[in-house]
N, C-alpha and C. Protein backbone atom coordinates (compact mmCIF):
# COMPACT_ATOMS: atom_id res chain seq x y z
N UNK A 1 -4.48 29.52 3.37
CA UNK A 1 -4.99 28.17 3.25
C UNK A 1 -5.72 27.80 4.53
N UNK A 2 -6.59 26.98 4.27
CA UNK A 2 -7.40 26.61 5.33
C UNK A 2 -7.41 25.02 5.66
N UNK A 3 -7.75 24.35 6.41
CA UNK A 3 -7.91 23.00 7.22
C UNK A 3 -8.81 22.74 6.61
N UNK A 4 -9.59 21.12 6.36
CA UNK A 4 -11.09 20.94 6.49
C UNK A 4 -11.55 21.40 7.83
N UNK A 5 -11.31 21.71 9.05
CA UNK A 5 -12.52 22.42 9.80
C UNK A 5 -12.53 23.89 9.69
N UNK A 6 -12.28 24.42 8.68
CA UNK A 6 -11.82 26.00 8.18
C UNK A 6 -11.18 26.55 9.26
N UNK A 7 -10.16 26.02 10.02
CA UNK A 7 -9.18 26.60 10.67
C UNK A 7 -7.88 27.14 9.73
N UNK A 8 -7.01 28.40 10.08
CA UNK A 8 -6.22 28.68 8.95
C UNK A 8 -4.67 27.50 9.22
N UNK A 9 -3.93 27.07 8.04
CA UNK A 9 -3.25 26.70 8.43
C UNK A 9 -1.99 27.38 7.72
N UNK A 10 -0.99 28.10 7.84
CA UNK A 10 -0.09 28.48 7.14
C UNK A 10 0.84 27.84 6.75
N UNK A 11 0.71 27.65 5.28
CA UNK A 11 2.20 27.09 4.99
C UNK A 11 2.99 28.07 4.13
N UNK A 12 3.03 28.91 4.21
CA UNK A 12 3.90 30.12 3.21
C UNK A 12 5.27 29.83 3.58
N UNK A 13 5.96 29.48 4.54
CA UNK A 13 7.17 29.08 4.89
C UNK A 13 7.85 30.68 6.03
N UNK A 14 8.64 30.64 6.14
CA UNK A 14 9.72 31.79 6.68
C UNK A 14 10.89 32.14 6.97
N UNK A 15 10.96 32.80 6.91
CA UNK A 15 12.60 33.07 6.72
C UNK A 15 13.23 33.89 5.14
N UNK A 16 12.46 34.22 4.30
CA UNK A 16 11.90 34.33 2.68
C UNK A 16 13.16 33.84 2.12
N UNK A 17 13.53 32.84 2.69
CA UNK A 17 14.43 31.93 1.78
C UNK A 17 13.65 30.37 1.52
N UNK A 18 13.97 30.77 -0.28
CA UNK A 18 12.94 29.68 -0.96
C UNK A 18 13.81 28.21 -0.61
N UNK A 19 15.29 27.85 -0.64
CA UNK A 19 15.70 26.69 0.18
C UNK A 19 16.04 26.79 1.42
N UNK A 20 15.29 27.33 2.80
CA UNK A 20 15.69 27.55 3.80
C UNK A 20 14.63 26.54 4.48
N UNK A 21 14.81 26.81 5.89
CA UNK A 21 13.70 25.41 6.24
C UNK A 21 12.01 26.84 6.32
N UNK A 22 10.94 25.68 5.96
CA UNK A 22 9.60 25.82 6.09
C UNK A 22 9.37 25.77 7.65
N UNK A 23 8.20 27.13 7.72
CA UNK A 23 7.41 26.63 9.25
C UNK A 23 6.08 26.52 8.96
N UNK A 24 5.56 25.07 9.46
CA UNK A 24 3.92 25.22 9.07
C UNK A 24 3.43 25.41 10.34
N UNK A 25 2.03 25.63 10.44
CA UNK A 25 1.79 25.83 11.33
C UNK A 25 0.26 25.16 11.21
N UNK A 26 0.08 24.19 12.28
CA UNK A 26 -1.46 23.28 11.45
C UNK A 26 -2.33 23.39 12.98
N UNK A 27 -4.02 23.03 12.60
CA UNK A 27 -3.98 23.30 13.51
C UNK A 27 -4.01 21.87 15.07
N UNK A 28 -4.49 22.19 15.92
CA UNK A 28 -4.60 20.75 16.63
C UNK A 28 -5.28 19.92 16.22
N UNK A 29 -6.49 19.79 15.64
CA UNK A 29 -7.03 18.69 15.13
C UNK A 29 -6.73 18.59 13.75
N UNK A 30 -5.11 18.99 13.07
CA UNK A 30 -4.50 17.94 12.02
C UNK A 30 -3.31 17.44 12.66
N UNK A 31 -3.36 18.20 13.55
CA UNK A 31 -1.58 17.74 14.15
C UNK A 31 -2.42 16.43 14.91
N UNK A 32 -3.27 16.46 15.17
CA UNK A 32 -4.08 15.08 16.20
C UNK A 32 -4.26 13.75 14.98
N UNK A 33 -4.80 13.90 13.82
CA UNK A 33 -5.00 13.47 12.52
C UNK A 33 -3.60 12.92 12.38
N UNK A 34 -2.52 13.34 11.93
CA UNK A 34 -1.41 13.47 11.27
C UNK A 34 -0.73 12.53 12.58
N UNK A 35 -0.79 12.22 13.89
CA UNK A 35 -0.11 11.55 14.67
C UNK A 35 -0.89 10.36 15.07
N UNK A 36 -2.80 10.55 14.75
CA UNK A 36 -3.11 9.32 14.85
C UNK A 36 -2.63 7.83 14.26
N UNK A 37 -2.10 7.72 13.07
CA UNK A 37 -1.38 6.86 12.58
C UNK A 37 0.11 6.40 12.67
N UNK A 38 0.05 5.28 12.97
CA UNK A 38 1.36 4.81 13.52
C UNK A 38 2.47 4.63 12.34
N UNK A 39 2.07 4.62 11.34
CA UNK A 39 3.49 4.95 10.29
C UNK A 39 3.77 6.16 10.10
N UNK A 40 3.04 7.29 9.98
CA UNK A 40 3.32 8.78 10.12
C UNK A 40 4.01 8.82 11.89
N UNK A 41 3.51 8.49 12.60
CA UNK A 41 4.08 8.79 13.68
C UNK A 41 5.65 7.83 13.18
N UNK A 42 5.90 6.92 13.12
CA UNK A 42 7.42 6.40 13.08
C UNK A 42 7.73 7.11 11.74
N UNK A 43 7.89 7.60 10.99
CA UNK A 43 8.36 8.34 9.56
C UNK A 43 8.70 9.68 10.58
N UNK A 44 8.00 10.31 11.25
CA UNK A 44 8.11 11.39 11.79
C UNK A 44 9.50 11.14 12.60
N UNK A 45 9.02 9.89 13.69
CA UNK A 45 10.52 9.15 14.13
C UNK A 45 11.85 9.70 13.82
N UNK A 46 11.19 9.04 12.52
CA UNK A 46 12.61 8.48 11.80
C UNK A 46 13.35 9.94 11.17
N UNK A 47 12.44 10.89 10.68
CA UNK A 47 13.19 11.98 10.42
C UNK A 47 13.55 12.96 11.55
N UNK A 48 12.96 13.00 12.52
CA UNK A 48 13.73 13.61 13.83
C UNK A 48 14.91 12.97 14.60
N UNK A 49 15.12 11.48 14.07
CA UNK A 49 16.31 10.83 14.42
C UNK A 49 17.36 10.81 13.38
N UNK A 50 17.09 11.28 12.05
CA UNK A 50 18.26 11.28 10.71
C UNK A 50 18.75 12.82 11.35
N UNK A 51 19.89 12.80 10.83
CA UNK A 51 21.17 13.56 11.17
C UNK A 51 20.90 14.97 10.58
N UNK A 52 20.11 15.02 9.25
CA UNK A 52 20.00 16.30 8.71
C UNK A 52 18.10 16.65 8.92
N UNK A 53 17.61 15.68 9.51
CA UNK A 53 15.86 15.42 9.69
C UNK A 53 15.21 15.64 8.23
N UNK A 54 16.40 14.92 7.15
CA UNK A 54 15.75 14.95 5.62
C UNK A 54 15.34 13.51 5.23
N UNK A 55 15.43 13.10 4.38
CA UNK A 55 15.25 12.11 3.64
C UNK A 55 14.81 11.42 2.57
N UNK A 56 15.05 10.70 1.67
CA UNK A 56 14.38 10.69 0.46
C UNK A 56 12.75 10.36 0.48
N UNK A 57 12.35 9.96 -0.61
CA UNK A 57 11.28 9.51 -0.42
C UNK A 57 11.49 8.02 -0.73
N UNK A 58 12.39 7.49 -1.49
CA UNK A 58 12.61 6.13 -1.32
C UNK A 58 13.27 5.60 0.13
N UNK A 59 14.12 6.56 0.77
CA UNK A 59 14.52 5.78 1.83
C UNK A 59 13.17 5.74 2.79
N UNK A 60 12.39 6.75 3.32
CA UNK A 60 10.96 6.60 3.71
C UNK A 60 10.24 5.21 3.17
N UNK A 61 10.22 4.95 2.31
CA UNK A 61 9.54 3.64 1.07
C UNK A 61 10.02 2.51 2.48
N UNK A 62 11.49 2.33 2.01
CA UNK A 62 12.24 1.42 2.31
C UNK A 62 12.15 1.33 4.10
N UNK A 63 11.80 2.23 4.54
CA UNK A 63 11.93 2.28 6.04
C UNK A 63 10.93 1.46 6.80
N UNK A 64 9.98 2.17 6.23
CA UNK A 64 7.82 1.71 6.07
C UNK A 64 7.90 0.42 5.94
N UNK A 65 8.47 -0.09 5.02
CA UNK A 65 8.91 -1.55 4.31
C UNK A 65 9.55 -2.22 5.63
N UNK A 66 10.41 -1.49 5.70
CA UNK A 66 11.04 -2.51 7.13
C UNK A 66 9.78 -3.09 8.38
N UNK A 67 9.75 -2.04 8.88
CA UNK A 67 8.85 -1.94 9.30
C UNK A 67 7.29 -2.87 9.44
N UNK A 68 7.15 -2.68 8.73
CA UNK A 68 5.78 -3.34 8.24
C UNK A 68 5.93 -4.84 8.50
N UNK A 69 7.37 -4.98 7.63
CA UNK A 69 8.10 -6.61 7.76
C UNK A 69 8.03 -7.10 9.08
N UNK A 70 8.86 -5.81 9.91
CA UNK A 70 8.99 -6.44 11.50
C UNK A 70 7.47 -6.45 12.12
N UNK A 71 6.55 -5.66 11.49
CA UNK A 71 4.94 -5.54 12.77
C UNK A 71 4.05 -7.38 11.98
N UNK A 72 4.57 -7.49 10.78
CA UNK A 72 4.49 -8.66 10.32
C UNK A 72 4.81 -9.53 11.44
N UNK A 73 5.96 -9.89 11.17
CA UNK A 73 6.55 -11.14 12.00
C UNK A 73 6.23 -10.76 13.87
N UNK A 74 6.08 -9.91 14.15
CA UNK A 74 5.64 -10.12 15.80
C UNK A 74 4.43 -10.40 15.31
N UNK A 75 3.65 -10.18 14.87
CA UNK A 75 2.29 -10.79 15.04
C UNK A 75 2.30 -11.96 14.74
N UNK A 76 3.10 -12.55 14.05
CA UNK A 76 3.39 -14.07 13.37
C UNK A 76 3.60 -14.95 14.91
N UNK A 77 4.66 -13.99 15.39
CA UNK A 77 5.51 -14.94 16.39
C UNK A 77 4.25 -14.80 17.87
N UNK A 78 3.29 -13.89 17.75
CA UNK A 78 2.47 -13.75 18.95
C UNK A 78 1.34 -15.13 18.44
N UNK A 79 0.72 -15.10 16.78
CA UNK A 79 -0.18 -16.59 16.94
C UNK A 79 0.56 -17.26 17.09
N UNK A 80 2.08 -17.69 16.87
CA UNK A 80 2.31 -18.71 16.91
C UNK A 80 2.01 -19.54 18.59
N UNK A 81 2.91 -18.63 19.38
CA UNK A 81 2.80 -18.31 20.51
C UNK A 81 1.66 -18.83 21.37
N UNK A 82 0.32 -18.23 20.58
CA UNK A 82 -0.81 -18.73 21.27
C UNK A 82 -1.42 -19.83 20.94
N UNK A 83 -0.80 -20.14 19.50
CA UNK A 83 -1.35 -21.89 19.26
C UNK A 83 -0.24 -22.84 19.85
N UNK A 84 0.69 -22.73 20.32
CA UNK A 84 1.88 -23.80 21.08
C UNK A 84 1.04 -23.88 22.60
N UNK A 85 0.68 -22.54 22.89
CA UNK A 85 -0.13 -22.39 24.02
C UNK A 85 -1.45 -23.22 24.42
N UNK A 86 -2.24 -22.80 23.55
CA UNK A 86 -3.40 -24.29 23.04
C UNK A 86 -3.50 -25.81 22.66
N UNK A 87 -2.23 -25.64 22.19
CA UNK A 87 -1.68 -27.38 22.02
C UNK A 87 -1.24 -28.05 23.19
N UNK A 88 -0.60 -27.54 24.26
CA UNK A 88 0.47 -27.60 25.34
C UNK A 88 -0.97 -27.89 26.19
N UNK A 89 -2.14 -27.11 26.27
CA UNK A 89 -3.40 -26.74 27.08
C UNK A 89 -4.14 -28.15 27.13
């Protein structure tokens, strides 16, 4: 298999156990791609901080969800912030 910049990227796995763990191997400009985004980067987080580094795909759902909620409300609480600031001014 190949990248879009036709770099090879292997995902055949190793170890030739079909439930054993996968090694991919990608190249730097997807691993650069793949970390530019800040919910892949915290999903990534979040499975290098779970106990078995698995997870469903609903608990992922639900995580994102959190998430999103909390980058919500700081931005809420930062205009608020700057219009108390302008009023006060």
């Amino acid at each position: 298999m190949t990248d879009e910049d036709g770099s090879d990227c292997d995902l055949s796995g190793s170890g030739g156990s079909e439930t054993g763990p996968t090694e991919v191997q990608l190249s730097i400009d997807a691993i650069l791609e793949l970390l530019a985004d800040w919910r892949r980067r915290d999903l990534l987080e979040r499975l290098v901080g779970a106990p078995t580094a698995t997870a469903t795909i609903d608990e992922l759902i639900e995580h994102l969800a959190e998430r999103e909620a909390e980058a919500r409300n700081e931005r809420l609480e930062r205009w608020l912030e700057r219009v108390r600031d302008d009023v006060e001014d």
